[in-house]
PDB file of N, CA and C in Angstrom:
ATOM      1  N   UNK A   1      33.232 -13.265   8.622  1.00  0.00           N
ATOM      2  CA  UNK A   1      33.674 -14.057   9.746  1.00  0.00           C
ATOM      3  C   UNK A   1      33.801 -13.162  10.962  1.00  0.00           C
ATOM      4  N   UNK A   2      33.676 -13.340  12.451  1.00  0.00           N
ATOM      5  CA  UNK A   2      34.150 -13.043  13.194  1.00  0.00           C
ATOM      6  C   UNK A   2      32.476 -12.295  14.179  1.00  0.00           C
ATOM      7  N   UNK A   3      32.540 -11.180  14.933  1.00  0.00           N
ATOM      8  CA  UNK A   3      31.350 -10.449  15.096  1.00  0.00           C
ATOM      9  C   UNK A   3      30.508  -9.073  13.948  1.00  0.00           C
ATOM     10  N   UNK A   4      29.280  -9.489  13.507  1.00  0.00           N
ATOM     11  CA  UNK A   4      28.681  -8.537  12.815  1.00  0.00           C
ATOM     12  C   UNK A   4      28.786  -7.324  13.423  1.00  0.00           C
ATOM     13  N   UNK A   5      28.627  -6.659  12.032  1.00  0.00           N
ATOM     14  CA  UNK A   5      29.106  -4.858  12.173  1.00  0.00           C
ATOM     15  C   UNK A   5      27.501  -4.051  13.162  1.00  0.00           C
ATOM     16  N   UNK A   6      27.617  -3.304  13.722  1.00  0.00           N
ATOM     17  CA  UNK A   6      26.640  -2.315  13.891  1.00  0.00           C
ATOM     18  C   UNK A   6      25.537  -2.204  13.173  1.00  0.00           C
ATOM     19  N   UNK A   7      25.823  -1.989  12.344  1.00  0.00           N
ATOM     20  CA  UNK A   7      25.004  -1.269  11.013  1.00  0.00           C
ATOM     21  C   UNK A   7      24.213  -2.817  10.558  1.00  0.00           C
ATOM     22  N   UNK A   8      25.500  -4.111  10.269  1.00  0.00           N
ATOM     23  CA  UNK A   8      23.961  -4.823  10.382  1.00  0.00           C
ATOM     24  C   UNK A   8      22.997  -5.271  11.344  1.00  0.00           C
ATOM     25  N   UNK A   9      23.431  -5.077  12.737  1.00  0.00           N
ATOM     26  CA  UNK A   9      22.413  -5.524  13.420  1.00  0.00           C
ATOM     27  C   UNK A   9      21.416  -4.517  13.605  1.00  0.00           C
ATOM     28  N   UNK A  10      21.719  -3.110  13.290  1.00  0.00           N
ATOM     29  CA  UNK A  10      20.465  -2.429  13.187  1.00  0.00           C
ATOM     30  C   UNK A  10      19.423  -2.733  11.916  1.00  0.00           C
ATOM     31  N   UNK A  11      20.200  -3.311  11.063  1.00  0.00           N
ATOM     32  CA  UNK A  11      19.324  -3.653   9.891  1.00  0.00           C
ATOM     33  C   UNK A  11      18.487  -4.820   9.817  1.00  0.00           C
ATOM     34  N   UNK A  12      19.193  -6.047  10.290  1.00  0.00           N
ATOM     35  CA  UNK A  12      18.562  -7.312  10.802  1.00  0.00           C
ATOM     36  C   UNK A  12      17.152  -6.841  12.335  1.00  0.00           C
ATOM     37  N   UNK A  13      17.698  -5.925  12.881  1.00  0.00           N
ATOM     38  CA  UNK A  13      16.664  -5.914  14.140  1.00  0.00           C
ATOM     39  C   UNK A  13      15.589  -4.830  13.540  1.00  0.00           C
ATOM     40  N   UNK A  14      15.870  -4.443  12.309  1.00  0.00           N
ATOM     41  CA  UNK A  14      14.664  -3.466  12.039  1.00  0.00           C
ATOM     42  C   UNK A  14      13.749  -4.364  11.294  1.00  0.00           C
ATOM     43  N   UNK A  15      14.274  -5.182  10.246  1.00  0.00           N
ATOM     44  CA  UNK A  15      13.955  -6.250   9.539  1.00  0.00           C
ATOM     45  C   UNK A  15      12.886  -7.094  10.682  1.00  0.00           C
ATOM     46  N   UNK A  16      13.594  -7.581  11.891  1.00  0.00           N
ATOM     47  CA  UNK A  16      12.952  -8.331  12.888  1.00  0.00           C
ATOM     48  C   UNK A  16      11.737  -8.184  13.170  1.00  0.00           C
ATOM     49  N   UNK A  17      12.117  -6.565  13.609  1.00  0.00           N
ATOM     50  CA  UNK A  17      10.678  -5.518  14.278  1.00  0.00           C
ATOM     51  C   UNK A  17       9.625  -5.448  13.348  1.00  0.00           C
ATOM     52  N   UNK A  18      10.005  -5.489  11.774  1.00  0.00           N
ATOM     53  CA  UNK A  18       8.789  -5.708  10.700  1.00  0.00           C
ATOM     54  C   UNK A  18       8.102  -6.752  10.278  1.00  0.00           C
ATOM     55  N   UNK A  19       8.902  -7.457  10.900  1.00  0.00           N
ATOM     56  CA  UNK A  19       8.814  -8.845  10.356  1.00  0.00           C
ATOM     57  C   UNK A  19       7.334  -9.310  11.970  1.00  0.00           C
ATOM     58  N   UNK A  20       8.127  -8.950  12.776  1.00  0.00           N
ATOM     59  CA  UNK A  20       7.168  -9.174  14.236  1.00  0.00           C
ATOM     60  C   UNK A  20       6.054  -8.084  14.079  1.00  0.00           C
ATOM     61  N   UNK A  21       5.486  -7.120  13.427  1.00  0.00           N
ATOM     62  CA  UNK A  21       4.324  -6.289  13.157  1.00  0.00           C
ATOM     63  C   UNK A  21       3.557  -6.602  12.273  1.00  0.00           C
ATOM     64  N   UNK A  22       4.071  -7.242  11.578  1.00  0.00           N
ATOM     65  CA  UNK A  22       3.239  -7.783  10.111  1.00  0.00           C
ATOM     66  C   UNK A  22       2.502  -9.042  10.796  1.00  0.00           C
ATOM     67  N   UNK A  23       3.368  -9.906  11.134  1.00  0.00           N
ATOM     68  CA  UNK A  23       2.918 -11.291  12.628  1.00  0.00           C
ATOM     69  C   UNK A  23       1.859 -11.092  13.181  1.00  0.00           C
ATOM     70  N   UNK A  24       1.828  -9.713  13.962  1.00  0.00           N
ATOM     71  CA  UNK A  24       1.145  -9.437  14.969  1.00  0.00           C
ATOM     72  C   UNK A  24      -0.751  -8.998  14.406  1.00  0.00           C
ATOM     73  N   UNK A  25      -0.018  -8.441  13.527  1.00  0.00           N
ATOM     74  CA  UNK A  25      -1.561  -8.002  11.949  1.00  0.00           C
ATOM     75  C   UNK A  25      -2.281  -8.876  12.010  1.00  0.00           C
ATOM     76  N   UNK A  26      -1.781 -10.096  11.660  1.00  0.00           N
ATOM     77  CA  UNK A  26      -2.655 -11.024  10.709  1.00  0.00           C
ATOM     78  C   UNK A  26      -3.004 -12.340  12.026  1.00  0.00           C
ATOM     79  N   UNK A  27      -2.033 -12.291  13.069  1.00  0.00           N
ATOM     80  CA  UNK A  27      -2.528 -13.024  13.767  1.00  0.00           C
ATOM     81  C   UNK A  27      -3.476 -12.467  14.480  1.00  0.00           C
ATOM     82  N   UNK A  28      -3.613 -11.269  14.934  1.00  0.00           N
ATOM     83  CA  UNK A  28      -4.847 -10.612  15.490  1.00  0.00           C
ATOM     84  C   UNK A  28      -5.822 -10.167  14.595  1.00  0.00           C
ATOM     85  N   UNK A  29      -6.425 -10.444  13.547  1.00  0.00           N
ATOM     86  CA  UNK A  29      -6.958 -11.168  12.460  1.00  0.00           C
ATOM     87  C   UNK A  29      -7.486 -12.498  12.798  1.00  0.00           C
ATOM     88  N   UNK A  30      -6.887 -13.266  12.805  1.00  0.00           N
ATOM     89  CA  UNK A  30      -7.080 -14.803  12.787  1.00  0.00           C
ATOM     90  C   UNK A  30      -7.771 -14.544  14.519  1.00  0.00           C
ATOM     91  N   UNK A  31      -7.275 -13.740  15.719  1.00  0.00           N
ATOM     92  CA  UNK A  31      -8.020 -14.130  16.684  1.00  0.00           C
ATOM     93  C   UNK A  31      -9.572 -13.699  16.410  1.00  0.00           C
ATOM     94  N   UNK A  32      -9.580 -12.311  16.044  1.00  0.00           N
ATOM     95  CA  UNK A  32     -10.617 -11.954  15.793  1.00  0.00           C
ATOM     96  C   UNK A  32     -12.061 -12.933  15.170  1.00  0.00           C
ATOM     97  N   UNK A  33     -11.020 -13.055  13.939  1.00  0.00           N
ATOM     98  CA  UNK A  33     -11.971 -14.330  13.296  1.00  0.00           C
ATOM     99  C   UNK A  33     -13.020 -15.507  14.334  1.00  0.00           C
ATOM    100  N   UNK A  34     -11.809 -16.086  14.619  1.00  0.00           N
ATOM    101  CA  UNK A  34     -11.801 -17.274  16.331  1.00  0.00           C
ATOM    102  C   UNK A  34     -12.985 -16.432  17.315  1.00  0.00           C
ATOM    103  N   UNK A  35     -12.625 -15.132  17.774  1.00  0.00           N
ATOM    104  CA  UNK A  35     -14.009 -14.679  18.690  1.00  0.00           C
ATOM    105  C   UNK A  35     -15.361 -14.085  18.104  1.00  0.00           C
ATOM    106  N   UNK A  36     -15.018 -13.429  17.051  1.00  0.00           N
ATOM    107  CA  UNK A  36     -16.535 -13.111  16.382  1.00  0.00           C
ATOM    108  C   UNK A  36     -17.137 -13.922  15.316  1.00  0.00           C
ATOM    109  N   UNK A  37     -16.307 -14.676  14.681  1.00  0.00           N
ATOM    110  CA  UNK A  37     -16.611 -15.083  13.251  1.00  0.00           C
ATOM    111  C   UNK A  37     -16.697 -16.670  13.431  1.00  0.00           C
ATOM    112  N   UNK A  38     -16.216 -17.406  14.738  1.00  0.00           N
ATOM    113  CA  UNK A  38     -16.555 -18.665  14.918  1.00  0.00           C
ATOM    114  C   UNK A  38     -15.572 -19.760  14.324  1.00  0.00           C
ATOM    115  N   UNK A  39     -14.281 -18.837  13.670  1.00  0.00           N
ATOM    116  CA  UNK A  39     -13.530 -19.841  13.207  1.00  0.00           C
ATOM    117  C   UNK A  39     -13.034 -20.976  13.405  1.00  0.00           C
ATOM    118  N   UNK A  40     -12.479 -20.665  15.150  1.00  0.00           N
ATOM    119  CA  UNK A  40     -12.498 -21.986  15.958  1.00  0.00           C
ATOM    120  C   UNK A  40     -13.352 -23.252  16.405  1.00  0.00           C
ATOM    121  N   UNK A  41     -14.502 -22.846  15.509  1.00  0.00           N
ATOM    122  CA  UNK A  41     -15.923 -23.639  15.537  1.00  0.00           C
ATOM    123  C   UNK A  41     -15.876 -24.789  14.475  1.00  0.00           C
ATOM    124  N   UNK A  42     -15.154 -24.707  13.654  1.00  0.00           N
ATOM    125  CA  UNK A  42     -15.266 -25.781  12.064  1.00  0.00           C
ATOM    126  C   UNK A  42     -15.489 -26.619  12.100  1.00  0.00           C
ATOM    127  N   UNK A  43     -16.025 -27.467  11.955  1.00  0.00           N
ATOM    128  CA  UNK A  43     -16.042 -28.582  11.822  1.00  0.00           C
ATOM    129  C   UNK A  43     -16.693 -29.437  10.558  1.00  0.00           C
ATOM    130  N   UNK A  44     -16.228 -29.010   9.647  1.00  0.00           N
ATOM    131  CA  UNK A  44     -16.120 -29.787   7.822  1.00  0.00           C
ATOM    132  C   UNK A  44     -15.324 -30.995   8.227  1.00  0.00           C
ATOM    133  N   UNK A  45     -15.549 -31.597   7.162  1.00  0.00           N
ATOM    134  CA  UNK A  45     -15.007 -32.972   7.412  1.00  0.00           C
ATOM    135  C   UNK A  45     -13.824 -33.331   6.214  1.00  0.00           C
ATOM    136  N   UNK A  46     -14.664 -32.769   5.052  1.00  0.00           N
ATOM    137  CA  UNK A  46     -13.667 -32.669   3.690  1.00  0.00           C
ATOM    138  C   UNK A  46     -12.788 -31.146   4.067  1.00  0.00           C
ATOM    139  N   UNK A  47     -11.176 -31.077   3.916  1.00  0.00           N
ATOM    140  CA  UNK A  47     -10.307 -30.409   3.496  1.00  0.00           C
ATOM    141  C   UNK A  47     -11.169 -29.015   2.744  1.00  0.00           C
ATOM    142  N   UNK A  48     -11.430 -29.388   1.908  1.00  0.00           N
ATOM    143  CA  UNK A  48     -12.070 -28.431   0.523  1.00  0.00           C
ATOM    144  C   UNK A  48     -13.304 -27.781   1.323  1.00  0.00           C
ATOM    145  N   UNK A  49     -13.806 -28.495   2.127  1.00  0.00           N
ATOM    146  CA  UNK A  49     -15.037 -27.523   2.712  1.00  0.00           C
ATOM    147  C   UNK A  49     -14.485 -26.908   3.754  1.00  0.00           C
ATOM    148  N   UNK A  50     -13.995 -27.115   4.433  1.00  0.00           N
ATOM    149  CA  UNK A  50     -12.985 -26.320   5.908  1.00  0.00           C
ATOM    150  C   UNK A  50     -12.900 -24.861   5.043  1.00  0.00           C
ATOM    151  N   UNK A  51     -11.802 -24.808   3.837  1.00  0.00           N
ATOM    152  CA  UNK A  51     -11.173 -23.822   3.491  1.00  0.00           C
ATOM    153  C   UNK A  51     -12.066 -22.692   2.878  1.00  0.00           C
ATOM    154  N   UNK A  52     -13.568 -23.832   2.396  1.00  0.00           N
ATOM    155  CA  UNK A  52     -14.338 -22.653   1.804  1.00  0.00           C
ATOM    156  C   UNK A  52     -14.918 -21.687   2.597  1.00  0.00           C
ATOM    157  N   UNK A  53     -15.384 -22.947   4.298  1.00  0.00           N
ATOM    158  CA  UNK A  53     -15.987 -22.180   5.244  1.00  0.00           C
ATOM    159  C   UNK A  53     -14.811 -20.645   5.419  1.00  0.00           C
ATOM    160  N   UNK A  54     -13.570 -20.927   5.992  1.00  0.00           N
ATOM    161  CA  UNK A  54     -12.732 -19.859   6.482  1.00  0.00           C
ATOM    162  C   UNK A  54     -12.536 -18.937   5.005  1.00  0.00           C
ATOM    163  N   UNK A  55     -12.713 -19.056   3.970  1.00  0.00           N
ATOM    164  CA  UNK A  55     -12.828 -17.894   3.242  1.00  0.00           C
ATOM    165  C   UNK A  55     -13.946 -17.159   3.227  1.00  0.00           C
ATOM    166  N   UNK A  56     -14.871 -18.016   2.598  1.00  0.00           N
ATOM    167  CA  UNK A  56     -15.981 -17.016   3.085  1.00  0.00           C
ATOM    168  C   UNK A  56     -16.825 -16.565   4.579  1.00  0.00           C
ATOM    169  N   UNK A  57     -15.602 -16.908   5.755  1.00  0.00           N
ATOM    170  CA  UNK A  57     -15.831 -15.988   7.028  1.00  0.00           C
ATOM    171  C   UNK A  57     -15.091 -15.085   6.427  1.00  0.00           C
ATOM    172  N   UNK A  58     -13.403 -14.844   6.053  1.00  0.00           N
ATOM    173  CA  UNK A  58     -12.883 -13.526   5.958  1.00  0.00           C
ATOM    174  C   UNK A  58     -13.103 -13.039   4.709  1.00  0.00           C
ATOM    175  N   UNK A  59     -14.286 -13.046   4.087  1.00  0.00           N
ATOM    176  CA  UNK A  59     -15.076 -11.914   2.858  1.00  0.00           C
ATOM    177  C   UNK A  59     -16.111 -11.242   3.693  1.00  0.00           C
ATOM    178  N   UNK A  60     -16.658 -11.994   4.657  1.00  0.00           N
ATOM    179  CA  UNK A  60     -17.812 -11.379   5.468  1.00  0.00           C
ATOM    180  C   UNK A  60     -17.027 -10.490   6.597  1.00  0.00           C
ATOM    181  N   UNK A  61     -15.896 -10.518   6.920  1.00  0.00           N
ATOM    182  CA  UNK A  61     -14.830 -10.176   7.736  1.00  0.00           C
ATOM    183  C   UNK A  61     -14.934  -8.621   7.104  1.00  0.00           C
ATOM    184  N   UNK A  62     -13.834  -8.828   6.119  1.00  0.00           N
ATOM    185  CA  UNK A  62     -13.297  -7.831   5.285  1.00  0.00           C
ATOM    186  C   UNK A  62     -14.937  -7.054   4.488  1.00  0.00           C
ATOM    187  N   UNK A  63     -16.243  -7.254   4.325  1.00  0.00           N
ATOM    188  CA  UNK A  63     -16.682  -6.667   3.944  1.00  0.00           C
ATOM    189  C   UNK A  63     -17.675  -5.585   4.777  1.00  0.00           C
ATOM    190  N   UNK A  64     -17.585  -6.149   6.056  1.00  0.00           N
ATOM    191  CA  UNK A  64     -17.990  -5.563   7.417  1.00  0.00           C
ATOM    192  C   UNK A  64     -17.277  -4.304   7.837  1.00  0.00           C
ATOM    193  N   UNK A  65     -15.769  -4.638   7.476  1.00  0.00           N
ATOM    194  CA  UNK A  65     -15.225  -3.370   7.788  1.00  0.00           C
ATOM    195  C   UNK A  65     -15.182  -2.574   6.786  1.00  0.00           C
ATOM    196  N   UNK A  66     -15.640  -2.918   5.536  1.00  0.00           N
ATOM    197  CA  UNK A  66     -15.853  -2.037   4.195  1.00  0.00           C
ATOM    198  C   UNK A  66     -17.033  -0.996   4.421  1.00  0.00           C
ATOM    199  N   UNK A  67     -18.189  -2.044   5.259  1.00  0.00           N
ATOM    200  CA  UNK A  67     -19.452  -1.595   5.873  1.00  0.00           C
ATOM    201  C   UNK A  67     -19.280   0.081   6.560  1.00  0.00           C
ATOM    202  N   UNK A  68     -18.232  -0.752   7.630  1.00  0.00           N
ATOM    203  CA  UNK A  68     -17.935   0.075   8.907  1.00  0.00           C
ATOM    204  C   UNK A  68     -17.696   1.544   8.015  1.00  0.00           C
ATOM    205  N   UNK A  69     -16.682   1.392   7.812  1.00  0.00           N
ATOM    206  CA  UNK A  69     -15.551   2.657   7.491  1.00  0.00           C
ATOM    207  C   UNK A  69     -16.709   3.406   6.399  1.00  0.00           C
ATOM    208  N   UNK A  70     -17.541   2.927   5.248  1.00  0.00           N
ATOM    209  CA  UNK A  70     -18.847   3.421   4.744  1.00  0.00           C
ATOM    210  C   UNK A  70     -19.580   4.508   5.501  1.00  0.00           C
ATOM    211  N   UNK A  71     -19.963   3.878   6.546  1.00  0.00           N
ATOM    212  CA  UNK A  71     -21.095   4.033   7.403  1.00  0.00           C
ATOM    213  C   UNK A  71     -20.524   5.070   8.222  1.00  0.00           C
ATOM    214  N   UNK A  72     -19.125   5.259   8.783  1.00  0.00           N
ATOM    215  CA  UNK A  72     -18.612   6.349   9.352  1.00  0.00           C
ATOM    216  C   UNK A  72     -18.533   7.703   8.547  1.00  0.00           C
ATOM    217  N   UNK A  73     -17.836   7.486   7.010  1.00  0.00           N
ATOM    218  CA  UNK A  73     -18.165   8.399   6.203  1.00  0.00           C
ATOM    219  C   UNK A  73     -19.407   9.669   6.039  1.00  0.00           C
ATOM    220  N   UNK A  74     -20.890   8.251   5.709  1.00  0.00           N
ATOM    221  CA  UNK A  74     -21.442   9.274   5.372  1.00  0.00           C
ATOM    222  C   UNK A  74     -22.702   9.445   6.766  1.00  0.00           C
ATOM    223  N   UNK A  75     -21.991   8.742   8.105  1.00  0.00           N
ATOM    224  CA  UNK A  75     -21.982   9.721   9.325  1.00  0.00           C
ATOM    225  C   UNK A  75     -21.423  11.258   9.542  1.00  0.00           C
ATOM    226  N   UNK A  76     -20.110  11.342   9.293  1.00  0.00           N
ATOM    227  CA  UNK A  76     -19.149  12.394   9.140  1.00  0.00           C
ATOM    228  C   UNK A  76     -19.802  13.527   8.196  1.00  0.00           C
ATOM    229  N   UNK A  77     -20.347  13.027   7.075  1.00  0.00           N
ATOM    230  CA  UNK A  77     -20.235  14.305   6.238  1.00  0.00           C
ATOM    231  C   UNK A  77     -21.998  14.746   6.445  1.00  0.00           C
ATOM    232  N   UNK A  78     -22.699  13.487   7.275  1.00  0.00           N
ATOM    233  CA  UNK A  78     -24.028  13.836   7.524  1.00  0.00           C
ATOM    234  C   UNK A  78     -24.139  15.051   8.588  1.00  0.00           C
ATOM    235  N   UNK A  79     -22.956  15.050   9.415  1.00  0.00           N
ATOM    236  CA  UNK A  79     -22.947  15.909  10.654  1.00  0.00           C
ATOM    237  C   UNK A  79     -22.808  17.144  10.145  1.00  0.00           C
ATOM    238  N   UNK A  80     -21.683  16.841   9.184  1.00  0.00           N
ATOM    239  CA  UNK A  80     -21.035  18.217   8.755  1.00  0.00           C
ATOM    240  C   UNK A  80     -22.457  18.984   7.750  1.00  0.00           C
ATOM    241  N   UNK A  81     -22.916  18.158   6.901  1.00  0.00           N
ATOM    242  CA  UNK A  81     -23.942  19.086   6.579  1.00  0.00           C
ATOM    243  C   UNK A  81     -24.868  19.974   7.449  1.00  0.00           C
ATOM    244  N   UNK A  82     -25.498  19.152   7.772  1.00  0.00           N
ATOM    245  CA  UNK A  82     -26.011  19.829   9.249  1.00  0.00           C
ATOM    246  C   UNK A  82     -25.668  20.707  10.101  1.00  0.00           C
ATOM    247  N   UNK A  83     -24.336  20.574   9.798  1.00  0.00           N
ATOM    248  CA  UNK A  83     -23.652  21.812  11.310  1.00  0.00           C
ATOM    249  C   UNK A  83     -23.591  23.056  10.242  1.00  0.00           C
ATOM    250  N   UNK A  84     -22.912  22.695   8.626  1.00  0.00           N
ATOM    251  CA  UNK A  84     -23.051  24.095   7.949  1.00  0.00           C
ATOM    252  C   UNK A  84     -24.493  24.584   7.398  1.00  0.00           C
ATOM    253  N   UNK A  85     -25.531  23.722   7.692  1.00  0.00           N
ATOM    254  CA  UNK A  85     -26.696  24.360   7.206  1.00  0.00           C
ATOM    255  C   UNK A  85     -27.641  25.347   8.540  1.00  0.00           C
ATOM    256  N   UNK A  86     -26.989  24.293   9.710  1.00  0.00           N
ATOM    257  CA  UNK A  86     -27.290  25.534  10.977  1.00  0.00           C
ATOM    258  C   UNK A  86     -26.557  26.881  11.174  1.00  0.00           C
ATOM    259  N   UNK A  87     -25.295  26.529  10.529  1.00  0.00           N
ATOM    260  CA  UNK A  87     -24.627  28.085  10.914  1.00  0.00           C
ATOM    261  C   UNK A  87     -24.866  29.241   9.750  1.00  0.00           C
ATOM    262  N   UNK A  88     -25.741  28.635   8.340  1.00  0.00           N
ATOM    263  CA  UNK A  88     -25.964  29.446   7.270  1.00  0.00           C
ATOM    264  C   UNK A  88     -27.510  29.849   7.791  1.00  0.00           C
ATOM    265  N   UNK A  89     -28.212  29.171   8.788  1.00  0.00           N
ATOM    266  CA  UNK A  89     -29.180  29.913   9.121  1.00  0.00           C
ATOM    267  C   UNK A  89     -28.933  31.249  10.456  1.00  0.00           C
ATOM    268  N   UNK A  90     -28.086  31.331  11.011  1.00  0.00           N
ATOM    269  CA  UNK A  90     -27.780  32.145  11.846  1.00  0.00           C
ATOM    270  C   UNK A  90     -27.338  33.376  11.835  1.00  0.00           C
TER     271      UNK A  90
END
């Protein structure tokens, strides 16, 4: 009863702040979707087809950036070979 202690409102406002980052994740996600992936485009008519369309946008989503982060890899270690096979010729 009466006014909360200190200690919980640092706990409730940290709670808040996680709670508002996790939010912020998945809704910038969902915009993403909406500008590259056309989500805001749907137009199924059956329930059951809507949901299949928006899953299989975020498998093509999520496997793009599987792509990405791939493709940076064996960028990275392509350079690096290269840079130690020039300096073993020198």
């Amino acid at each position: 009863l009466g006014r909360p202690s200190r200690t919980e409102d640092k706990t409730l406002e940290g709670v808040a702040r996680q709670d508002a980052s996790e939010r912020n994740a998945v809704e910038g996600k969902f915009g993403e979707g909406k500008r590259k992936y056309g989500l805001g485009l749907i137009r199924a008519r059956l329930q059951e087809t809507s949901e299949t369309v928006v899953a299989l946008q975020f498998l093509i989503l999520n496997l793009e950036r599987k792509l990405r982060v791939l493709f940076l890899k064996f960028l990275h270690n392509t350079i690096l070979y290269f840079d130690n096979r020039n300096l073993a010729c020198i």
